[in-house]
PDB file of N, CA and C in Angstrom:
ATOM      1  N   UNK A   1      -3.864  -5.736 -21.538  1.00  0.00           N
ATOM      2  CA  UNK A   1      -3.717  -6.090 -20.141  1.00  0.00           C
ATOM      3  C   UNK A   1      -4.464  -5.115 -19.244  1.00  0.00           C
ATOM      4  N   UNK A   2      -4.438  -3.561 -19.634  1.00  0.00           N
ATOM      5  CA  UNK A   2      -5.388  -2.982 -18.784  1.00  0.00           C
ATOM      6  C   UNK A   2      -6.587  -3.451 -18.585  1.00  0.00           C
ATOM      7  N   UNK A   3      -6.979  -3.919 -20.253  1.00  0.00           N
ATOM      8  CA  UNK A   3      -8.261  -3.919 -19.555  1.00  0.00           C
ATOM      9  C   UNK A   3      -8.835  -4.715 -18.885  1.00  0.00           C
ATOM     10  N   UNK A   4      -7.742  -5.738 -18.694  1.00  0.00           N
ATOM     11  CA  UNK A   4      -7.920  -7.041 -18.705  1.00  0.00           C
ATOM     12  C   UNK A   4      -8.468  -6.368 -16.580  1.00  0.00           C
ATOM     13  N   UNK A   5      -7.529  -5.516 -16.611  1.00  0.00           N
ATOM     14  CA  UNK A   5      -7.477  -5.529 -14.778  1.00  0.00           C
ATOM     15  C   UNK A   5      -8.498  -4.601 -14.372  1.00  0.00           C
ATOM     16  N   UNK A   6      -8.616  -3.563 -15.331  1.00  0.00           N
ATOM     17  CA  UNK A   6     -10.178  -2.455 -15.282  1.00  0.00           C
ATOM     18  C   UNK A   6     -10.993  -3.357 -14.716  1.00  0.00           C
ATOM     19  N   UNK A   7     -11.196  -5.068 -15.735  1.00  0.00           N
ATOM     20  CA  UNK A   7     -12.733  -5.823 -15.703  1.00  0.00           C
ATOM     21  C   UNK A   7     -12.601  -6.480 -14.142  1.00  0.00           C
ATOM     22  N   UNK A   8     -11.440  -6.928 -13.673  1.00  0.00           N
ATOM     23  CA  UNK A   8     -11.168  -7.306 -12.518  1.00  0.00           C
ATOM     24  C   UNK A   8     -11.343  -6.419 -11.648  1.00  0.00           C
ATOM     25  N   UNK A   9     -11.347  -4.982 -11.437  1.00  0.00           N
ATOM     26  CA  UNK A   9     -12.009  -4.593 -10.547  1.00  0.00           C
ATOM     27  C   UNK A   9     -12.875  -4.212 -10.542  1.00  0.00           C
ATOM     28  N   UNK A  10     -13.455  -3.858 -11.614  1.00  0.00           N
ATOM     29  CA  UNK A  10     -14.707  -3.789 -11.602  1.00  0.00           C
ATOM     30  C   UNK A  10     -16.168  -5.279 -11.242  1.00  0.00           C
ATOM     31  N   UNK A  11     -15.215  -6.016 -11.728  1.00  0.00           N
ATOM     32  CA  UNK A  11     -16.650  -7.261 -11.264  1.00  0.00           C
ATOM     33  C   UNK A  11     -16.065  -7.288  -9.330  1.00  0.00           C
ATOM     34  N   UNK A  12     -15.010  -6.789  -9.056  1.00  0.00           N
ATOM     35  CA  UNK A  12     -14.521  -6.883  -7.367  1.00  0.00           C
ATOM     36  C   UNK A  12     -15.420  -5.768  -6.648  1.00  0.00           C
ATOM     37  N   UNK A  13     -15.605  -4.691  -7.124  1.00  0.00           N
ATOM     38  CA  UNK A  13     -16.138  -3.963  -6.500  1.00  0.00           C
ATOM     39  C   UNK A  13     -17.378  -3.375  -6.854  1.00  0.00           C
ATOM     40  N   UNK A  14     -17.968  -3.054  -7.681  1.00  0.00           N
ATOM     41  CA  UNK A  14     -19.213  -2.828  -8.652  1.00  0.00           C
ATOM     42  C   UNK A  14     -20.030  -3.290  -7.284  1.00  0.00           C
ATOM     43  N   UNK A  15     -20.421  -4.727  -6.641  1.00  0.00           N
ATOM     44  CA  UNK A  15     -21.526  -4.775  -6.054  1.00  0.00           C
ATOM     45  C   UNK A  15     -21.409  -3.862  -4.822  1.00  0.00           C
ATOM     46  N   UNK A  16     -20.022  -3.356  -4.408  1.00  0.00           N
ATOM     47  CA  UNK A  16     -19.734  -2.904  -3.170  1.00  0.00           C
ATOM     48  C   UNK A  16     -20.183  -1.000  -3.125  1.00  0.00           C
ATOM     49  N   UNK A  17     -20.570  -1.158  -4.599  1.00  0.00           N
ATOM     50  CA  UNK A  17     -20.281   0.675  -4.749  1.00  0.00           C
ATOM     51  C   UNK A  17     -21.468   0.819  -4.574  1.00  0.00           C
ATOM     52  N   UNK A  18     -21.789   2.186  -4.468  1.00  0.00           N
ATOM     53  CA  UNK A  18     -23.723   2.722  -4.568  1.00  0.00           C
ATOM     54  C   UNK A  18     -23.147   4.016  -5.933  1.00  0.00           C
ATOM     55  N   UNK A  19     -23.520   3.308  -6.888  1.00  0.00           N
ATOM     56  CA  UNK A  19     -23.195   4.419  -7.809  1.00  0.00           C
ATOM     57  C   UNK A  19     -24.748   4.204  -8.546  1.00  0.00           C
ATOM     58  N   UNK A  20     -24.992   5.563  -9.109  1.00  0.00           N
ATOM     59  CA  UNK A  20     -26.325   5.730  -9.421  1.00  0.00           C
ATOM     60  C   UNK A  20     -26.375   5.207 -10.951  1.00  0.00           C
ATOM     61  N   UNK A  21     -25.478   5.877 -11.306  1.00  0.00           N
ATOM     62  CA  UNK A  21     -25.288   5.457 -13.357  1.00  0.00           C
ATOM     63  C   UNK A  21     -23.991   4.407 -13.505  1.00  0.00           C
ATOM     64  N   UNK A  22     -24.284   3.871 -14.473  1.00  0.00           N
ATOM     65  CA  UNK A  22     -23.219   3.566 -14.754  1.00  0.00           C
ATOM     66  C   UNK A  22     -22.124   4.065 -15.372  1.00  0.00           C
ATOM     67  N   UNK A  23     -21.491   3.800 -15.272  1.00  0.00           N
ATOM     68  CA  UNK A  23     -19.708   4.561 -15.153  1.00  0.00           C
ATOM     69  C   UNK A  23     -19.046   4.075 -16.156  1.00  0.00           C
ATOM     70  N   UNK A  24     -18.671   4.888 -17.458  1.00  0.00           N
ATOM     71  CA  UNK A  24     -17.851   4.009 -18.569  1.00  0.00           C
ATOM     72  C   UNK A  24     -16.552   3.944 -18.190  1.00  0.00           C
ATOM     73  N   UNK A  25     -16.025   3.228 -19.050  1.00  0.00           N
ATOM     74  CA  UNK A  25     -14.810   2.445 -19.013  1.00  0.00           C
ATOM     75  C   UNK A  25     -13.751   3.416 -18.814  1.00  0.00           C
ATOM     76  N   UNK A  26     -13.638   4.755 -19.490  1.00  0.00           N
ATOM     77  CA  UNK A  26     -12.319   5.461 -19.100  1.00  0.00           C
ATOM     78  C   UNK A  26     -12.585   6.337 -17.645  1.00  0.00           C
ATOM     79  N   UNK A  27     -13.781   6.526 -17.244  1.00  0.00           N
ATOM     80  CA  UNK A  27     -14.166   7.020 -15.740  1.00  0.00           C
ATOM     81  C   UNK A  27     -13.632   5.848 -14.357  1.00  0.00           C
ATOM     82  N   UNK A  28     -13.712   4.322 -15.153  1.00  0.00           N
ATOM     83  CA  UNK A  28     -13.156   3.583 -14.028  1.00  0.00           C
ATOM     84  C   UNK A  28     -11.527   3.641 -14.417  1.00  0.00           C
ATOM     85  N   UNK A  29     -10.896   3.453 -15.664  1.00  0.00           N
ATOM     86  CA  UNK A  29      -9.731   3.833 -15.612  1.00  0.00           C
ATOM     87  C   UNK A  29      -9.004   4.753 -14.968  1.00  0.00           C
ATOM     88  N   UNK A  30      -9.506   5.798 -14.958  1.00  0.00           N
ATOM     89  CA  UNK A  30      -9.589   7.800 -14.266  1.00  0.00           C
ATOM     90  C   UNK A  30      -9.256   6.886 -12.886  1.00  0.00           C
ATOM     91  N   UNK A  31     -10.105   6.804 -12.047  1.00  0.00           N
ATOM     92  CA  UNK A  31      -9.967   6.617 -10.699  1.00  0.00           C
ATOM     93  C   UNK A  31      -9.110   5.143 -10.274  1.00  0.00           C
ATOM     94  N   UNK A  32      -8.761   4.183 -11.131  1.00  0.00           N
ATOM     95  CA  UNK A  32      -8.173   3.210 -10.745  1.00  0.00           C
ATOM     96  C   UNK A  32      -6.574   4.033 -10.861  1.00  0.00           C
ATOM     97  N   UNK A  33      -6.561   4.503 -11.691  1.00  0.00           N
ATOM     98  CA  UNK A  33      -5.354   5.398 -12.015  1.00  0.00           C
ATOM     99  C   UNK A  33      -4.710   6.204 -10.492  1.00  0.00           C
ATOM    100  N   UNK A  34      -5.409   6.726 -10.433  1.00  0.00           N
ATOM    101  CA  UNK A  34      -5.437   7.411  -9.255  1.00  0.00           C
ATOM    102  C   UNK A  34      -4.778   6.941  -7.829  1.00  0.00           C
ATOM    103  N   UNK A  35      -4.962   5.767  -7.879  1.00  0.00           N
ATOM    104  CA  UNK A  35      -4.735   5.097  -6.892  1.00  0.00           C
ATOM    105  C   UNK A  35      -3.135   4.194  -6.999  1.00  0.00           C
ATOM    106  N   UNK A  36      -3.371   3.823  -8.580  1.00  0.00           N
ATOM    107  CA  UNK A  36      -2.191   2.558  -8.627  1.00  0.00           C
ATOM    108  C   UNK A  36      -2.200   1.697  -8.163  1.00  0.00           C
ATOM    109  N   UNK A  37      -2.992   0.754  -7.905  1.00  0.00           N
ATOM    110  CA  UNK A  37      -3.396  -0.197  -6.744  1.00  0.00           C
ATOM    111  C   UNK A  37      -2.128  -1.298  -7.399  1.00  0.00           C
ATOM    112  N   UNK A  38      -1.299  -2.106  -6.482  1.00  0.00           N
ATOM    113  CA  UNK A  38      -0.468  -3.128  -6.839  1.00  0.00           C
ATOM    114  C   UNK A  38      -1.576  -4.334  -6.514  1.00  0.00           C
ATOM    115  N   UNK A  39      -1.345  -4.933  -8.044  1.00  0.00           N
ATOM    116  CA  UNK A  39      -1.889  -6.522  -7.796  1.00  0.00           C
ATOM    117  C   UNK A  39      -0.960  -8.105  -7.248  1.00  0.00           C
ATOM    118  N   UNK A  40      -1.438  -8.922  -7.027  1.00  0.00           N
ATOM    119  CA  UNK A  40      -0.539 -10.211  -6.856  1.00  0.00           C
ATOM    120  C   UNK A  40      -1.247 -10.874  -7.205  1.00  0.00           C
ATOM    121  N   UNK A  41      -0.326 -12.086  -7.907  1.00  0.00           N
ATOM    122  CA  UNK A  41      -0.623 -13.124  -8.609  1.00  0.00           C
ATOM    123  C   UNK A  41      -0.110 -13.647  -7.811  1.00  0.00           C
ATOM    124  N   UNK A  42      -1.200 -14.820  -7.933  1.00  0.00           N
ATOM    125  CA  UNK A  42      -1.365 -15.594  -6.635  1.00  0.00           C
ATOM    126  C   UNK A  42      -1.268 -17.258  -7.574  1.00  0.00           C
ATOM    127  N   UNK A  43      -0.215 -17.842  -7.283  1.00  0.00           N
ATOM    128  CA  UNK A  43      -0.041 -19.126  -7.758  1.00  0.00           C
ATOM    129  C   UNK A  43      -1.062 -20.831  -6.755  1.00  0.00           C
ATOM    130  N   UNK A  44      -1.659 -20.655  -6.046  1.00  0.00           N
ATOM    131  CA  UNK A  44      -1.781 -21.441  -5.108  1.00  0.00           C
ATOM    132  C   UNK A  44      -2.681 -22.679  -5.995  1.00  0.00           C
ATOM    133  N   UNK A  45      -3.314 -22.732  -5.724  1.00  0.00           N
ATOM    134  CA  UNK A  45      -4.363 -24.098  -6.643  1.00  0.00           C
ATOM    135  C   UNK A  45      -4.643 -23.691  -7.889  1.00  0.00           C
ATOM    136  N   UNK A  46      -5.169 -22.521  -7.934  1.00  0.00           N
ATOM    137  CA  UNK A  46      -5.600 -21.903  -9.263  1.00  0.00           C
ATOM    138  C   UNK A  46      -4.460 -20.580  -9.514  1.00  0.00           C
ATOM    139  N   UNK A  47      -4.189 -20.488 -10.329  1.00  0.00           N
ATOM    140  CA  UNK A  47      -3.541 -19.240 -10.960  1.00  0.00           C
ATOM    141  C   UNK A  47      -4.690 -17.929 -10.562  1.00  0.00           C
ATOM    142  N   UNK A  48      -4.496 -17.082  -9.608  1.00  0.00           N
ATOM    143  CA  UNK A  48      -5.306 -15.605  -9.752  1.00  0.00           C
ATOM    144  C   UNK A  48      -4.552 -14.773  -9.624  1.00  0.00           C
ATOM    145  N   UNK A  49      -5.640 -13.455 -10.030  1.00  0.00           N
ATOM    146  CA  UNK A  49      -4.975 -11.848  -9.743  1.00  0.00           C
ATOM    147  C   UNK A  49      -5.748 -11.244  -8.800  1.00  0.00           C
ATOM    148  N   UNK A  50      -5.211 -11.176  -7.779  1.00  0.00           N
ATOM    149  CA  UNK A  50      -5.701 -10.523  -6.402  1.00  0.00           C
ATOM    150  C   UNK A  50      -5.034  -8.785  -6.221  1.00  0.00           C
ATOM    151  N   UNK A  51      -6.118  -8.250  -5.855  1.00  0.00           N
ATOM    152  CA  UNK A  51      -5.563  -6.840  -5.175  1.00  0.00           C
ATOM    153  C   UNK A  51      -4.699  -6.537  -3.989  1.00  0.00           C
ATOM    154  N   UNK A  52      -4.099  -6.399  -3.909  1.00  0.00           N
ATOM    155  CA  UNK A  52      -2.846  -6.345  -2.736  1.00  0.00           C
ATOM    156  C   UNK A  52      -3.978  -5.940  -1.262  1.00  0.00           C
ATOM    157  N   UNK A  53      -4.027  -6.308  -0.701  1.00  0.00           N
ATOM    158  CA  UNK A  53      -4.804  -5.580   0.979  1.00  0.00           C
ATOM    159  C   UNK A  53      -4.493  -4.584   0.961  1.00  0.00           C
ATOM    160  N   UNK A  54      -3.482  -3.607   1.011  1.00  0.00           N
ATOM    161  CA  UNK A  54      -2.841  -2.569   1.378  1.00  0.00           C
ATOM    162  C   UNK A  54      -3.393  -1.334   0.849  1.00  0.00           C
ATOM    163  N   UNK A  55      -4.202  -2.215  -0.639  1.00  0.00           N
ATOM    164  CA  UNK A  55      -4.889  -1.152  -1.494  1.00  0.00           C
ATOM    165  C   UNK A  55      -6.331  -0.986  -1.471  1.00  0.00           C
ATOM    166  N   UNK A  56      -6.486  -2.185  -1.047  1.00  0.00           N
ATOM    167  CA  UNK A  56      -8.279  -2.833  -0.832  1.00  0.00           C
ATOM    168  C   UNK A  56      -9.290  -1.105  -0.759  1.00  0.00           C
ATOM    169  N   UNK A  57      -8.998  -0.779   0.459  1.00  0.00           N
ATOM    170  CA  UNK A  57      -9.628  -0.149   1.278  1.00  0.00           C
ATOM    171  C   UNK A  57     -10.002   1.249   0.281  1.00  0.00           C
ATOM    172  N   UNK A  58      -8.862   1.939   0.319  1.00  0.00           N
ATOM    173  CA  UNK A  58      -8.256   2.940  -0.567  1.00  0.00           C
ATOM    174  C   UNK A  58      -8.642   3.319  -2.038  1.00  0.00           C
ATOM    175  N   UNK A  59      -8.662   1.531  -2.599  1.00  0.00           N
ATOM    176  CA  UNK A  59      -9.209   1.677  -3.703  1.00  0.00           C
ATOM    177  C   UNK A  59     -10.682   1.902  -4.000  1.00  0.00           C
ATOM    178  N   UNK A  60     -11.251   1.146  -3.026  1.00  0.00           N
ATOM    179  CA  UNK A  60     -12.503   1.050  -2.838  1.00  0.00           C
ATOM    180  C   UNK A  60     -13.180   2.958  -2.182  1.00  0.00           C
ATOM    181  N   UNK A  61     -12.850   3.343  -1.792  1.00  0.00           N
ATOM    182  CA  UNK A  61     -12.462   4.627  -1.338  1.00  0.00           C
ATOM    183  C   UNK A  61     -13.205   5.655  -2.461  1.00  0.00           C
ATOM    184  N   UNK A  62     -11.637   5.744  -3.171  1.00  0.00           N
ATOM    185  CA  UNK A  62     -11.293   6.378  -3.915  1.00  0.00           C
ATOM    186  C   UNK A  62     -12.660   6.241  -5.274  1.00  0.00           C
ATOM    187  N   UNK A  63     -12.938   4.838  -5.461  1.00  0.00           N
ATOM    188  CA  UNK A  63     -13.628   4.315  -7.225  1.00  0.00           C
ATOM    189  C   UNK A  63     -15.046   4.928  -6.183  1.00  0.00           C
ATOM    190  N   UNK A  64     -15.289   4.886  -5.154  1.00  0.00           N
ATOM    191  CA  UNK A  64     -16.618   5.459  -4.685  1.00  0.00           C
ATOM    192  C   UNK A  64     -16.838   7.293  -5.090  1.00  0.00           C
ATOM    193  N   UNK A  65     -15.718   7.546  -4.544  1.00  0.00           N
ATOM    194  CA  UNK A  65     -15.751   9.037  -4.776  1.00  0.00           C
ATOM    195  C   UNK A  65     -15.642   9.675  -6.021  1.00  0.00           C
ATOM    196  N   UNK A  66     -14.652   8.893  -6.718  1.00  0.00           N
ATOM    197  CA  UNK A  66     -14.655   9.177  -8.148  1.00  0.00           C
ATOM    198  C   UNK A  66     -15.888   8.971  -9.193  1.00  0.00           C
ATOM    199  N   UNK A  67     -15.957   7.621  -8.685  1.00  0.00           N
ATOM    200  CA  UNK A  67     -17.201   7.693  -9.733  1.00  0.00           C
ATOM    201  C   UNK A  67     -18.609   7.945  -9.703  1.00  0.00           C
ATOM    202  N   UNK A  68     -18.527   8.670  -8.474  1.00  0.00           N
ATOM    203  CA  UNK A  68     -20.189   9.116  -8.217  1.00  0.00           C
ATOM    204  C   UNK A  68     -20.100  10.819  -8.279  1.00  0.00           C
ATOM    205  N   UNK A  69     -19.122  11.101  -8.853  1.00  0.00           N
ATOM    206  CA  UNK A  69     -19.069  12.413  -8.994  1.00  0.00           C
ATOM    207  C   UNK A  69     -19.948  13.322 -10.272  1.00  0.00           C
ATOM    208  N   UNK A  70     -20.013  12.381 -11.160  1.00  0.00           N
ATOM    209  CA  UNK A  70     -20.842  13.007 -12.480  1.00  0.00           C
ATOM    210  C   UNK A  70     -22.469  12.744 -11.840  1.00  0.00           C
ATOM    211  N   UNK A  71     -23.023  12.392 -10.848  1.00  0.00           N
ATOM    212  CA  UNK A  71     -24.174  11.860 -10.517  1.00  0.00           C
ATOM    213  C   UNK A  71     -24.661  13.152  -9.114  1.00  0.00           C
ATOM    214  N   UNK A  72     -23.581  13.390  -8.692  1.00  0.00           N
ATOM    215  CA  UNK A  72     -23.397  14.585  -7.419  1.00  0.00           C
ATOM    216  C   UNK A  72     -23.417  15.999  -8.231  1.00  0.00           C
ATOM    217  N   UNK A  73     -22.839  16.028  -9.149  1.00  0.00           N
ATOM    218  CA  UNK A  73     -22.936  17.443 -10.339  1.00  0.00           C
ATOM    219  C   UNK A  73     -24.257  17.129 -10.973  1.00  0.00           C
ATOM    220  N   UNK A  74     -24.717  16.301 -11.232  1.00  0.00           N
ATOM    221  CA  UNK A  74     -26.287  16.563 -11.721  1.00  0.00           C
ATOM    222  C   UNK A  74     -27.056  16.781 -11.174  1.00  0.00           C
ATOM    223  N   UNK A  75     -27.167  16.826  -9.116  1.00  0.00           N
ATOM    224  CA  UNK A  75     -28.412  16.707  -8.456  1.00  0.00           C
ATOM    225  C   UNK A  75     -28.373  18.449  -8.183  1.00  0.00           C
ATOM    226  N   UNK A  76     -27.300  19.489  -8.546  1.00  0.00           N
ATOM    227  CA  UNK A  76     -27.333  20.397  -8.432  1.00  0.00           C
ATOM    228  C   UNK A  76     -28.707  21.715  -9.138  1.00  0.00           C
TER     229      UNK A  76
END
């Protein structure tokens, strides 16, 4: 099931990030962690898993800062 929600935010936010490398799988875990973002399942026409609003911002935030950090230690 994690990973099932790792891939969900990652295809949610990936186009939104400016990350230079790509970022493996336990680096997006690391920073989704971080946050705890609550999801909702959303029953309406289609069955989905949506990110709560409350976290949107925050999360998005946070997976920026986190994961451009191994890319900020290399330009040193």
């Amino acid at each position: 099931m994690q990973a099932l929600v790792i891939r969900l935010i990652q295809e949610e936010f990936t186009p939104l990030l400016s990350l230079s490398t790509k970022a493996s799988e336990s680096d997006w875990s690391r920073a989704i962690a971080l946050v705890d973002p609550t999801l909702l399942y959303c029953t309406a026409e289609e069955p989905t898993i949506r990110i709560c609003p409350e976290f949107y911002q925050l999360l998005r935030e946070c997976l920026q800062r986190e994961l451009t950090k191994p890319a900020q230690q290399n330009s040193y």
